[in-house]
Protein backbone atom coordinates (compact mmCIF):
# COMPACT_ATOMS: atom_id res chain seq x y z
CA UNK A 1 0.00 0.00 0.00
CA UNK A 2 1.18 3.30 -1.04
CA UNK A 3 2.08 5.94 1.93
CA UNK A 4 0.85 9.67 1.28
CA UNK A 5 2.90 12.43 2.85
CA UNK A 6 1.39 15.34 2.93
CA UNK A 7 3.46 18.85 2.91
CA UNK A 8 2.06 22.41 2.50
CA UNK A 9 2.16 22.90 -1.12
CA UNK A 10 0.91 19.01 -1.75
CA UNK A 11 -2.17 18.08 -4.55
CA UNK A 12 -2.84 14.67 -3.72
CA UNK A 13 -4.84 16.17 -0.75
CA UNK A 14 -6.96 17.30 -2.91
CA UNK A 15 -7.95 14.90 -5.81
CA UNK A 16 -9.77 11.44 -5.78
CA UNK A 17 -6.59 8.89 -6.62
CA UNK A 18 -6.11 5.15 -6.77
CA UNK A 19 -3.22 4.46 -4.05
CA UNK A 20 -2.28 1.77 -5.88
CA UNK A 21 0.00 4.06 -8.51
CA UNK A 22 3.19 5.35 -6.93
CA UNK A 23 3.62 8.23 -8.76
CA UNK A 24 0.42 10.47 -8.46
CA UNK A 25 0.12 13.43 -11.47
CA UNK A 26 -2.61 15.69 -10.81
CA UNK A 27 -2.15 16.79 -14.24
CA UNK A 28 -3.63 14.12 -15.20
CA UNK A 29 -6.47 13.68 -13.53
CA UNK A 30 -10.02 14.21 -14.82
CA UNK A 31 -10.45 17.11 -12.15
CA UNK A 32 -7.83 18.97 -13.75
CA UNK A 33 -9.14 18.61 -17.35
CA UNK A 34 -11.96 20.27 -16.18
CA UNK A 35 -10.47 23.10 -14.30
CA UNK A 36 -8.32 24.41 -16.95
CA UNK A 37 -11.39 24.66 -19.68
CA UNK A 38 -12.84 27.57 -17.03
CA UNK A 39 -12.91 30.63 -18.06
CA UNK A 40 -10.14 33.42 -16.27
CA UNK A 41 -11.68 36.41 -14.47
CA UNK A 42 -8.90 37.82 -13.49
CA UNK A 43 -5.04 37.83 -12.62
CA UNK A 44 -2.63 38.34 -9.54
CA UNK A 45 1.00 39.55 -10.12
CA UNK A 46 3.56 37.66 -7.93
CA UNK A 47 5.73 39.69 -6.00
CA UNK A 48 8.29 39.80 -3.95
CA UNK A 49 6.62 39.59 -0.90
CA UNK A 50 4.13 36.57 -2.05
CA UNK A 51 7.07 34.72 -4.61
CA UNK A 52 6.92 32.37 -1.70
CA UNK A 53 3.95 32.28 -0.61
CA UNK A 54 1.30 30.47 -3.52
CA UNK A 55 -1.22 30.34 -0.49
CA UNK A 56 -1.50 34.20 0.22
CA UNK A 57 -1.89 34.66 -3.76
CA UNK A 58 -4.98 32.34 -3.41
CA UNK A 59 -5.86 34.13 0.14
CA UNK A 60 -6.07 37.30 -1.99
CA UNK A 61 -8.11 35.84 -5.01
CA UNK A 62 -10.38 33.51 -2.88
CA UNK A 63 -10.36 34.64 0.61
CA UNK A 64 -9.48 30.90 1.39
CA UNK A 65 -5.71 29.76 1.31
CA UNK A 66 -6.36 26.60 0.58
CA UNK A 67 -7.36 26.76 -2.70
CA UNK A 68 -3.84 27.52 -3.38
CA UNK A 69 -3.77 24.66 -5.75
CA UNK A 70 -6.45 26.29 -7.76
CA UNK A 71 -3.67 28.15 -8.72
CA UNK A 72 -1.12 26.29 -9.37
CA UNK A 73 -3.63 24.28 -11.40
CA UNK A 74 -4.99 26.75 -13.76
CA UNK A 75 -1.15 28.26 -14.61
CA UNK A 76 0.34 24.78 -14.93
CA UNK A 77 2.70 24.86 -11.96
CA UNK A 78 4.48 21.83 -11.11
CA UNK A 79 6.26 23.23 -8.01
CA UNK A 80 4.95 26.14 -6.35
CA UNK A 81 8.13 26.85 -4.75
CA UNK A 82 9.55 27.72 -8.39
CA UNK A 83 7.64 31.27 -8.95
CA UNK A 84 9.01 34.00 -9.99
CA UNK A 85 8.80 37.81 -9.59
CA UNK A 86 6.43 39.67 -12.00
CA UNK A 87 5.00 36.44 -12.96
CA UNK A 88 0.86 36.90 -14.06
CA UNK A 89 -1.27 34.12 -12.33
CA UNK A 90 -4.80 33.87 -13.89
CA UNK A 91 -7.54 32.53 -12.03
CA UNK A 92 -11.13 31.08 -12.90
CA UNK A 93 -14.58 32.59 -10.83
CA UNK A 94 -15.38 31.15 -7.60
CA UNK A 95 -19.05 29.98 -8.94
CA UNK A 96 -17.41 28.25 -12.18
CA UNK A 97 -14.80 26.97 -9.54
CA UNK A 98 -17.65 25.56 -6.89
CA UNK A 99 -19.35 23.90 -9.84
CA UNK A 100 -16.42 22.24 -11.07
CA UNK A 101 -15.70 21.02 -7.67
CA UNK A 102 -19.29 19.72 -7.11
CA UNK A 103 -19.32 17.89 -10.42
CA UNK A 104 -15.83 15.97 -9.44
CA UNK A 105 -16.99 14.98 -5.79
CA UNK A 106 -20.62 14.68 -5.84
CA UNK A 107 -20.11 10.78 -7.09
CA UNK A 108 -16.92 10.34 -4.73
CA UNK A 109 -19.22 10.42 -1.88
CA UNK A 110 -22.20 8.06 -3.09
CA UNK A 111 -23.11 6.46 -0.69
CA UNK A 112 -26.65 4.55 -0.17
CA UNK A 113 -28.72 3.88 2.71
CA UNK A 114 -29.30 1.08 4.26
């Protein structure tokens, strides 16, 4: 059975994923695919006080720092820790966003009664 170790800046928190494959890519998961057809809205300019810091970006955009890897997502980041200064992060609405998420986990969590 595969271990997950979770860090800060991890995506496998965040997506549905058979622990039977070593090497999770949430670039290639179905979630993803949908995510980057939304529409952007807007942008946020990394600086050098938030180079660091992908979670304030998405603090700013969404007033929820966990949706960091909305982020990261939507721009094609692989590592977060590998911004740079003056670089132009789009982002999708938070309605598109919420429906996007609600289509990807309403079936994860199907459960019948009994």
């Amino acid at each position: 059975m595969a271990v997950l170790v979770t860090r800060r800046y991890d995506r496998a928190r965040f997506y549905k994923f058979d622990e039977s494959v070593e090497d999770f890519d949430a670039m290639d998961s179905p979630f993803h695919n949908d995510l980057i057809t939304l529409r952007s809205v807007g942008y946020v300019d990394v600086t050098a006080e938030n180079v660091t810091k992908l979670d304030l970006l998405a603090k700013d955009v969404y007033g929820d720092d966990e949706l960091w890897w909305v982020l990261a997502d939507f721009n094609y980041i692989m590592n977060p820790h590998h911004l740079t200064v003056g670089q132009r992060l789009f982002y999708p609405a938070l309605d598109d966003l919420e429906a996007v998420l609600f289509e990807n986990t309403s079936s994860l969590n199907d459960f019948s009664e009994v």
